[in-house]
N, C-alpha and C. Protein backbone atom coordinates (compact mmCIF):
# COMPACT_ATOMS: atom_id res chain seq x y z
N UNK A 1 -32.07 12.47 -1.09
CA UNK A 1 -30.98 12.30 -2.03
C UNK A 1 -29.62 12.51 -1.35
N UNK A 2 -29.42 13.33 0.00
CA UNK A 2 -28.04 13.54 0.28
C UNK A 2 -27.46 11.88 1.05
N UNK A 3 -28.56 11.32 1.24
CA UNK A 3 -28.14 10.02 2.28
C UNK A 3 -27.75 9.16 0.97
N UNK A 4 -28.23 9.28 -0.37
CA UNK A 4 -27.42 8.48 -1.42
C UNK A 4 -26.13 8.68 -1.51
N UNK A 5 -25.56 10.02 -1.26
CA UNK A 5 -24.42 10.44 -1.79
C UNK A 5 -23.62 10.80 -0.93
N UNK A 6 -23.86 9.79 0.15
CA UNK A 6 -23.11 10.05 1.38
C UNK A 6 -21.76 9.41 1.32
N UNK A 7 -20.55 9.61 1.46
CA UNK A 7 -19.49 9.01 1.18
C UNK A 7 -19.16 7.69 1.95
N UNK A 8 -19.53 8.31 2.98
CA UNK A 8 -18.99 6.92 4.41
C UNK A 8 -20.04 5.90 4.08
N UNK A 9 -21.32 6.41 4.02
CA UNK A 9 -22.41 5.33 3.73
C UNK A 9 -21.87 4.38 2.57
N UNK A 10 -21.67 4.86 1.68
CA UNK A 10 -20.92 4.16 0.43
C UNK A 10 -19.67 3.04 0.85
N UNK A 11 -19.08 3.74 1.39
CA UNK A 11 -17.94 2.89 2.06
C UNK A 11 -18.25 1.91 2.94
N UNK A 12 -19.18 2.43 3.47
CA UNK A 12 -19.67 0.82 4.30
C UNK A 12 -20.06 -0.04 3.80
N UNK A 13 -21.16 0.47 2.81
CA UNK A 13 -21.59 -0.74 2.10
C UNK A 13 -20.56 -1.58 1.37
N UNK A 14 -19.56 -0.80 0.32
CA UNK A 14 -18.47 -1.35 -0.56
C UNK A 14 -17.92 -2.48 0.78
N UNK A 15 -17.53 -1.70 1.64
CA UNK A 15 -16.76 -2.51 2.56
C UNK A 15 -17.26 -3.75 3.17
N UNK A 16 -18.18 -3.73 3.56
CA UNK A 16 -19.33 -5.12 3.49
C UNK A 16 -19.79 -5.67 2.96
N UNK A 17 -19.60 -5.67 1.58
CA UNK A 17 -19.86 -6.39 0.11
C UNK A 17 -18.42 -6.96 0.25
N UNK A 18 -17.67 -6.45 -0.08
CA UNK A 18 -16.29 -6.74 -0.34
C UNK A 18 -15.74 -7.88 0.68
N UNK A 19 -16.12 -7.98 2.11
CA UNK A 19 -15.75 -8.56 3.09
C UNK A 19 -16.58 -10.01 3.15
N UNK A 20 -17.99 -9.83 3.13
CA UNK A 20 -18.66 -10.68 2.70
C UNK A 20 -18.07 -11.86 1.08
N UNK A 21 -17.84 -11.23 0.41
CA UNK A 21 -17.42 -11.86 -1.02
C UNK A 21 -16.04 -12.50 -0.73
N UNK A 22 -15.07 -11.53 0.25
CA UNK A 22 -13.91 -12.47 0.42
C UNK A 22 -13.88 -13.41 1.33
N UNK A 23 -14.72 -13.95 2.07
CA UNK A 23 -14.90 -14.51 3.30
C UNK A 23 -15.42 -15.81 2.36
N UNK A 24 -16.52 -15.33 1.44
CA UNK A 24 -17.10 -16.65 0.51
C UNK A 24 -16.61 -17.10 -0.51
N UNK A 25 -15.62 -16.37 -0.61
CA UNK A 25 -14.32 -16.63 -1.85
C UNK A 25 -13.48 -17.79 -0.94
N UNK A 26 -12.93 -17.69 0.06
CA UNK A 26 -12.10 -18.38 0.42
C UNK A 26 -13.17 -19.68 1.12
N UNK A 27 -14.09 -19.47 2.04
CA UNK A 27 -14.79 -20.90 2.44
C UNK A 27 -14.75 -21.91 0.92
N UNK A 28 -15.28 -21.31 -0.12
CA UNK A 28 -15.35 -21.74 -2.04
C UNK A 28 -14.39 -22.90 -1.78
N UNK A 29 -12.75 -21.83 -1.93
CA UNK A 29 -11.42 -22.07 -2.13
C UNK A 29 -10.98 -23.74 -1.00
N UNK A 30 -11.93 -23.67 0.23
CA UNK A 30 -11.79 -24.65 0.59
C UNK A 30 -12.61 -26.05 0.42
N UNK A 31 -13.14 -25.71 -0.14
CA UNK A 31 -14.55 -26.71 -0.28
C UNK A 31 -14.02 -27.29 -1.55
N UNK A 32 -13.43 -26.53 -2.20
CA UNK A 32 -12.84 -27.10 -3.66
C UNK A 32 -11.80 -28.12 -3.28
N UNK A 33 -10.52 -28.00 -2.62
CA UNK A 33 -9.40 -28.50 -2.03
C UNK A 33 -10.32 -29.72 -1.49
N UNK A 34 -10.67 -29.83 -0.65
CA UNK A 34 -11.45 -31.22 0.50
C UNK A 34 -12.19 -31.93 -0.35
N UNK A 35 -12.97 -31.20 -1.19
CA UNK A 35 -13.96 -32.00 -2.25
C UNK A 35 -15.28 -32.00 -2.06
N UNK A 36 -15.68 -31.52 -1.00
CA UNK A 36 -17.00 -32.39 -0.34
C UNK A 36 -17.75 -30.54 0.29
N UNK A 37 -19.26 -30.52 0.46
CA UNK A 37 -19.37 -28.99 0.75
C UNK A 37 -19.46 -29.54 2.61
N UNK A 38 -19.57 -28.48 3.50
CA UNK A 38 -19.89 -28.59 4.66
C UNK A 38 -20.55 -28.88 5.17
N UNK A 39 -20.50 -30.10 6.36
CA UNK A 39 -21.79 -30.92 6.71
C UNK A 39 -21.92 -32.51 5.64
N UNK A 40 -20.92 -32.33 4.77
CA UNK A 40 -22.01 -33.51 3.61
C UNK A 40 -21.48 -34.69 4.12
N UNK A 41 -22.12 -35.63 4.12
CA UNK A 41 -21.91 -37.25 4.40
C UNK A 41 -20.46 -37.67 3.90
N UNK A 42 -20.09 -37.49 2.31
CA UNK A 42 -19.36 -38.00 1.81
C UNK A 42 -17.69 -37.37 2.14
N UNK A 43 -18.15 -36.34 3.03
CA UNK A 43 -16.81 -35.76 3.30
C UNK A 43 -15.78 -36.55 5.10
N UNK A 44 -17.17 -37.69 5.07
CA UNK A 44 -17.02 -38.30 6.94
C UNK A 44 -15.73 -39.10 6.43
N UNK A 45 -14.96 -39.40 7.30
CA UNK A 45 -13.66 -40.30 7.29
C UNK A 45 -13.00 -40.10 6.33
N UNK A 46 -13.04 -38.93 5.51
CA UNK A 46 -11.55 -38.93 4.42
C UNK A 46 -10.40 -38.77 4.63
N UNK A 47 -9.94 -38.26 6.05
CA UNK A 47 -9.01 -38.29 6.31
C UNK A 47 -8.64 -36.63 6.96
N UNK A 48 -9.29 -35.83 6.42
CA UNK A 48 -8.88 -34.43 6.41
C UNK A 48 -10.56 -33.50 6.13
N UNK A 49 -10.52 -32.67 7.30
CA UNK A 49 -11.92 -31.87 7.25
C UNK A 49 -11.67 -30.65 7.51
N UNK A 50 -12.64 -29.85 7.24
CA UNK A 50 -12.53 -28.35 7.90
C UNK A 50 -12.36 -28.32 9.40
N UNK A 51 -11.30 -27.39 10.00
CA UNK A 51 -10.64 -27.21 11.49
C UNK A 51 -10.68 -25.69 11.82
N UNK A 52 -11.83 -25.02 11.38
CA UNK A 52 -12.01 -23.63 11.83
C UNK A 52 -10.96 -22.77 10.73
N UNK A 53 -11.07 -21.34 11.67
CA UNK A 53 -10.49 -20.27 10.77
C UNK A 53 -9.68 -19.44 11.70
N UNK A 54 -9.16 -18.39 11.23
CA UNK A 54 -8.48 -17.53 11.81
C UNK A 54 -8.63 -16.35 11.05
N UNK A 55 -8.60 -15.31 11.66
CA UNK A 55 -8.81 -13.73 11.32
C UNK A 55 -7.59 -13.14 10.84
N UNK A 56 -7.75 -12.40 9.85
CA UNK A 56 -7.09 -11.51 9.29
C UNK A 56 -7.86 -9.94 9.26
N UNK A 57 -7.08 -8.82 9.32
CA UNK A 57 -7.70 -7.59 8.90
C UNK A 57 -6.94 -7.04 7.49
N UNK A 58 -7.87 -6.88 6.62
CA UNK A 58 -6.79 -6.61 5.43
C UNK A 58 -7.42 -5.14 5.48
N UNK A 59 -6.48 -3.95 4.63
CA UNK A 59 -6.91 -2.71 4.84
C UNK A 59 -6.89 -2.32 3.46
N UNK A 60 -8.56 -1.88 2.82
CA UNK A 60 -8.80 -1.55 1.79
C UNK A 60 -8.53 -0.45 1.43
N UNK A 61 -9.15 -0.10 0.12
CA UNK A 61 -9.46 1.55 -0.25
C UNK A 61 -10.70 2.17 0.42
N UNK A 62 -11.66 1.26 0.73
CA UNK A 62 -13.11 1.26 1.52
C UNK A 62 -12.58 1.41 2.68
N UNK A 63 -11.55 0.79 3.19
CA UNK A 63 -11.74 0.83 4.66
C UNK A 63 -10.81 -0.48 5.26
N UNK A 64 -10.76 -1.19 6.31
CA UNK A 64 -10.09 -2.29 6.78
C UNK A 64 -11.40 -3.43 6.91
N UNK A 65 -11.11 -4.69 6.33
CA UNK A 65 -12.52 -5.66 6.70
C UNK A 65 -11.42 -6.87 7.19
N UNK A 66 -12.20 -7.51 8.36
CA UNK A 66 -11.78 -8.63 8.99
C UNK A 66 -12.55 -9.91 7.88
N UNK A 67 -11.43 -10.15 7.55
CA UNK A 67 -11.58 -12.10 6.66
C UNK A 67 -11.47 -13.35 7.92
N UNK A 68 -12.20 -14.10 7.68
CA UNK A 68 -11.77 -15.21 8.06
C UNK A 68 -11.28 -16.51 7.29
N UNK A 69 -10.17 -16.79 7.76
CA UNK A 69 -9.12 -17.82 6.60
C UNK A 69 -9.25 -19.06 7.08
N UNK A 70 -10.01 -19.73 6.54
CA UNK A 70 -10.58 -21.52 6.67
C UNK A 70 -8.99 -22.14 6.93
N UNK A 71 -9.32 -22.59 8.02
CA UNK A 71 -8.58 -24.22 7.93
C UNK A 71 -8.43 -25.99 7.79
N UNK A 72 -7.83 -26.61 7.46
CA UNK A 72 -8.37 -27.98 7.46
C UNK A 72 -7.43 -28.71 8.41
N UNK A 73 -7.74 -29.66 8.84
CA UNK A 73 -7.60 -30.59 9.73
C UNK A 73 -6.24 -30.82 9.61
N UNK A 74 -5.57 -31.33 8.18
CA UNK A 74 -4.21 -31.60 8.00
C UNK A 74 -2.79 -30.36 7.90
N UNK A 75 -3.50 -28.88 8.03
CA UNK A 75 -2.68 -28.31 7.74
C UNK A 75 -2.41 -28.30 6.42
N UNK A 76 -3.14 -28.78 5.25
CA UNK A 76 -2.62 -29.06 3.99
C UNK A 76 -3.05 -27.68 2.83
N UNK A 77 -3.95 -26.95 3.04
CA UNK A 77 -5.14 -25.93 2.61
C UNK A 77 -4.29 -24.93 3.00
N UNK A 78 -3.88 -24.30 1.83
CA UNK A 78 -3.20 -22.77 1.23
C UNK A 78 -3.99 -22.34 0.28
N UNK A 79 -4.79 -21.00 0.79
CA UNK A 79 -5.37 -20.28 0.37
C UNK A 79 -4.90 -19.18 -0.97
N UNK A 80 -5.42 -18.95 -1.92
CA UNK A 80 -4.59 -18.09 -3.19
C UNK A 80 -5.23 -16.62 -3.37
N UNK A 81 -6.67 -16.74 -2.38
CA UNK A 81 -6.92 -15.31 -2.43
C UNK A 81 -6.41 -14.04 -2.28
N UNK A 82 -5.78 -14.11 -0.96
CA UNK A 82 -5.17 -13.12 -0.53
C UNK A 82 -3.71 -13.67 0.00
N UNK A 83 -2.86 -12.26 -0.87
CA UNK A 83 -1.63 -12.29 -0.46
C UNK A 83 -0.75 -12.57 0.76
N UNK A 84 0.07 -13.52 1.00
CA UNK A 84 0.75 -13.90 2.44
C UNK A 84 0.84 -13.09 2.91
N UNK A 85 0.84 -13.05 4.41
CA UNK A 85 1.17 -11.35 5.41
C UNK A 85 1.47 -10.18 4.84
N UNK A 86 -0.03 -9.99 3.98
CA UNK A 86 -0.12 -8.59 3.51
C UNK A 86 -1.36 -7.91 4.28
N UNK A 87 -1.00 -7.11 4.83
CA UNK A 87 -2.45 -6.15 5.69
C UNK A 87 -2.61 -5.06 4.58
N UNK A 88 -2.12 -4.69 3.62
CA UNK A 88 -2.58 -3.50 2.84
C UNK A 88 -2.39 -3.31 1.72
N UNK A 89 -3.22 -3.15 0.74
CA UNK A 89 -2.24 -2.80 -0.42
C UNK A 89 -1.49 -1.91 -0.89
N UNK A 90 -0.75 -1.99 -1.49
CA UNK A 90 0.53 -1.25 -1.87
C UNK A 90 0.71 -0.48 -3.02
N UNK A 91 -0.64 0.73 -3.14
CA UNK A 91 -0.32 1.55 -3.86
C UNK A 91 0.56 2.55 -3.44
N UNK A 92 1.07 3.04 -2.42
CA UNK A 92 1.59 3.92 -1.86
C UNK A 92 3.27 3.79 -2.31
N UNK A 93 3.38 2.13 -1.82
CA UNK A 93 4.74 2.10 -2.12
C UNK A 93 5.10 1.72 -4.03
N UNK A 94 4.06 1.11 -4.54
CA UNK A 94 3.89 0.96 -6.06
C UNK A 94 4.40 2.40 -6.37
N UNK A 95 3.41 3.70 -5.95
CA UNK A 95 3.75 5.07 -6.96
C UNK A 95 4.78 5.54 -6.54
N UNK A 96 5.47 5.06 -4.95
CA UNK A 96 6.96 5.61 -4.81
C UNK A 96 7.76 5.56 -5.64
N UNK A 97 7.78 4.03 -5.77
CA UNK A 97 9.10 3.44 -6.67
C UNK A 97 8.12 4.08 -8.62
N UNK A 98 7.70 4.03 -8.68
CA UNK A 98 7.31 4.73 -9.83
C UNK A 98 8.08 5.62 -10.67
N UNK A 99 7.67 6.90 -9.08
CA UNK A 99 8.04 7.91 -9.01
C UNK A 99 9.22 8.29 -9.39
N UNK A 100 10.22 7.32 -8.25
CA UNK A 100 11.98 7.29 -8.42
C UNK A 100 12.15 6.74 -9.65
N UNK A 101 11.62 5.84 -10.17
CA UNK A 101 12.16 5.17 -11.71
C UNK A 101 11.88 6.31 -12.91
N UNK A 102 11.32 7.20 -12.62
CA UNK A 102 10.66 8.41 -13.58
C UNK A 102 12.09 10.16 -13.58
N UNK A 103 12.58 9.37 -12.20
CA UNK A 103 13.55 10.27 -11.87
C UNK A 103 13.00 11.75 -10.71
N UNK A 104 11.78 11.54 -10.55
CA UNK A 104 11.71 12.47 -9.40
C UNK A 104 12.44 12.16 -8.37
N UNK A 105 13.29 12.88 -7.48
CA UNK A 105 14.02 12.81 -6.07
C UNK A 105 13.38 12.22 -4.94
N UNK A 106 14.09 11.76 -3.96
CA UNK A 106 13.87 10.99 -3.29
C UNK A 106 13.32 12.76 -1.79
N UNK A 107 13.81 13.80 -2.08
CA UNK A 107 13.38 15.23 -1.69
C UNK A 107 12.12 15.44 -2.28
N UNK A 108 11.86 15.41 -3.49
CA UNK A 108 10.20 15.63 -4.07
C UNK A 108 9.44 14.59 -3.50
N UNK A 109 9.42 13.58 -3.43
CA UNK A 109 9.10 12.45 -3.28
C UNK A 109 8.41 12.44 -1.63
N UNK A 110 9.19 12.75 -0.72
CA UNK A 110 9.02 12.83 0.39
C UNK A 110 8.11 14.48 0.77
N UNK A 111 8.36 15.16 0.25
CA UNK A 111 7.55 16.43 0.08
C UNK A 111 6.48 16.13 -0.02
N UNK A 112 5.88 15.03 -1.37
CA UNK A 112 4.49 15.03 -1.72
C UNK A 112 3.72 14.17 -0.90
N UNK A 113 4.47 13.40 -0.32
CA UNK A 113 3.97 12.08 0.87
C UNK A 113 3.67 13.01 1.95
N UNK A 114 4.63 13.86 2.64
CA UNK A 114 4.05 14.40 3.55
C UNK A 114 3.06 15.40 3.55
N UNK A 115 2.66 15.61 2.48
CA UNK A 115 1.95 16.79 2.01
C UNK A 115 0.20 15.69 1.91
N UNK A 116 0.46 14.75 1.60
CA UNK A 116 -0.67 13.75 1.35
C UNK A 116 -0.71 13.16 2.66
N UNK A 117 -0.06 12.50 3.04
CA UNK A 117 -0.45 11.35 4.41
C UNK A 117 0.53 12.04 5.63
N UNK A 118 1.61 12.91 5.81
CA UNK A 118 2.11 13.09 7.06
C UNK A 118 3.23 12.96 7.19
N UNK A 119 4.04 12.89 8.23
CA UNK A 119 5.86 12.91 8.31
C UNK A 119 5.70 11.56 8.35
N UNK A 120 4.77 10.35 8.79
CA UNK A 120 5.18 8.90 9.60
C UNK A 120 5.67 7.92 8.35
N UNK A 121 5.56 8.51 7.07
CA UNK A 121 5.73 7.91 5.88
C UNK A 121 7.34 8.00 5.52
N UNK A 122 7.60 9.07 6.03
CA UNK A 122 8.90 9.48 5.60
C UNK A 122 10.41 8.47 5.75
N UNK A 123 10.13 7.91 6.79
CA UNK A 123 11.13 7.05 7.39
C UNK A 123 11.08 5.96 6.58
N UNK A 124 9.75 5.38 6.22
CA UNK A 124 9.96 4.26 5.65
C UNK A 124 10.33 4.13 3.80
N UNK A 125 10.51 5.92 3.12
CA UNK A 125 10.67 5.89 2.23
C UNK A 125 11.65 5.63 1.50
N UNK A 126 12.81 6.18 2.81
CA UNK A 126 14.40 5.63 2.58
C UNK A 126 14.26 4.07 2.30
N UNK A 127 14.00 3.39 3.04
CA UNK A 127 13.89 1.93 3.12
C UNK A 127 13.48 1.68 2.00
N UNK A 128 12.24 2.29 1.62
CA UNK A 128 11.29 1.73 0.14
C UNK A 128 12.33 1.78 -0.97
N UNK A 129 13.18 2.82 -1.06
CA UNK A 129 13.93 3.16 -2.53
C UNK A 129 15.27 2.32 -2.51
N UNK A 130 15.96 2.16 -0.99
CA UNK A 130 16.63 1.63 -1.30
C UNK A 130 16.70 -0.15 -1.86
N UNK A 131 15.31 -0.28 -1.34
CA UNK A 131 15.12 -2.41 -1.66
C UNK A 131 14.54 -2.16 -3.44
N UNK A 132 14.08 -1.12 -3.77
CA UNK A 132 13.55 -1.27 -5.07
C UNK A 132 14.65 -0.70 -6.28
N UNK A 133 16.09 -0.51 -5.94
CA UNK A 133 17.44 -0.27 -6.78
C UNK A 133 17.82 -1.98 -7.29
């Protein structure tokens, strides 16, 4: 029973479910666009085919999983899964600005960040409050 309730174990798995599903979310996303699935006859000479992928690392709550982002031949295939040059999501900076709109100080504020994640946050908090006025 302790190997059920192992945390990291959990996280791997989430994280390899999750990576797996976005990887087949987006091949989907392209197969829809072109029309035709991979390999099929009817997709020969249309003009525009699948041209490989390129890697992304996006960084979860699980963990960081490498995606690969389909391309097509024409350059024409924009993907809607995942957000443009985003590596992380942005709860951190979401509960900043929260925070400041609630009226806690930009002194509390930085207290509880470093108290949670470290000083390396700190620098970029100035920055955060001032683009979200």
């Amino acid at each position: 029973t302790q190997a059920l309730f192992n945390q990291d174990k959990i996280n791997d798995l989430l994280r390899h479910e999750i990576q797996q599903a976005v990887n087949d979310l987006l091949e989907s996303e392209l197969t829809a666009f072109l029309g035709y699935d991979p390999y099929a006859r009817n997709g020969w000479n249309t003009g525009n085919s699948r041209n490989g992928a390129y890697f992304r690392k996006i960084d979860t709550q699980f963990g960081s999983i490498e995606v690969q982002v389909p391309r097509d031949r024409n350059g024409m295939f924009h993907q809607h899964t995942l957000p443009d040059y985003k590596q992380h999501t942005d709860l951190l900076e979401d509960m900043v600005i929260k925070l400041y709109s609630k009226g806690v100080t930009t002194r509390e504020i930085a207290n509880l960040i470093e108290k949670m994640y470290g000083s390396h946050y700190i620098v970029q908090l100035k920055c955060l409050i001032s683009l979200s006025k």
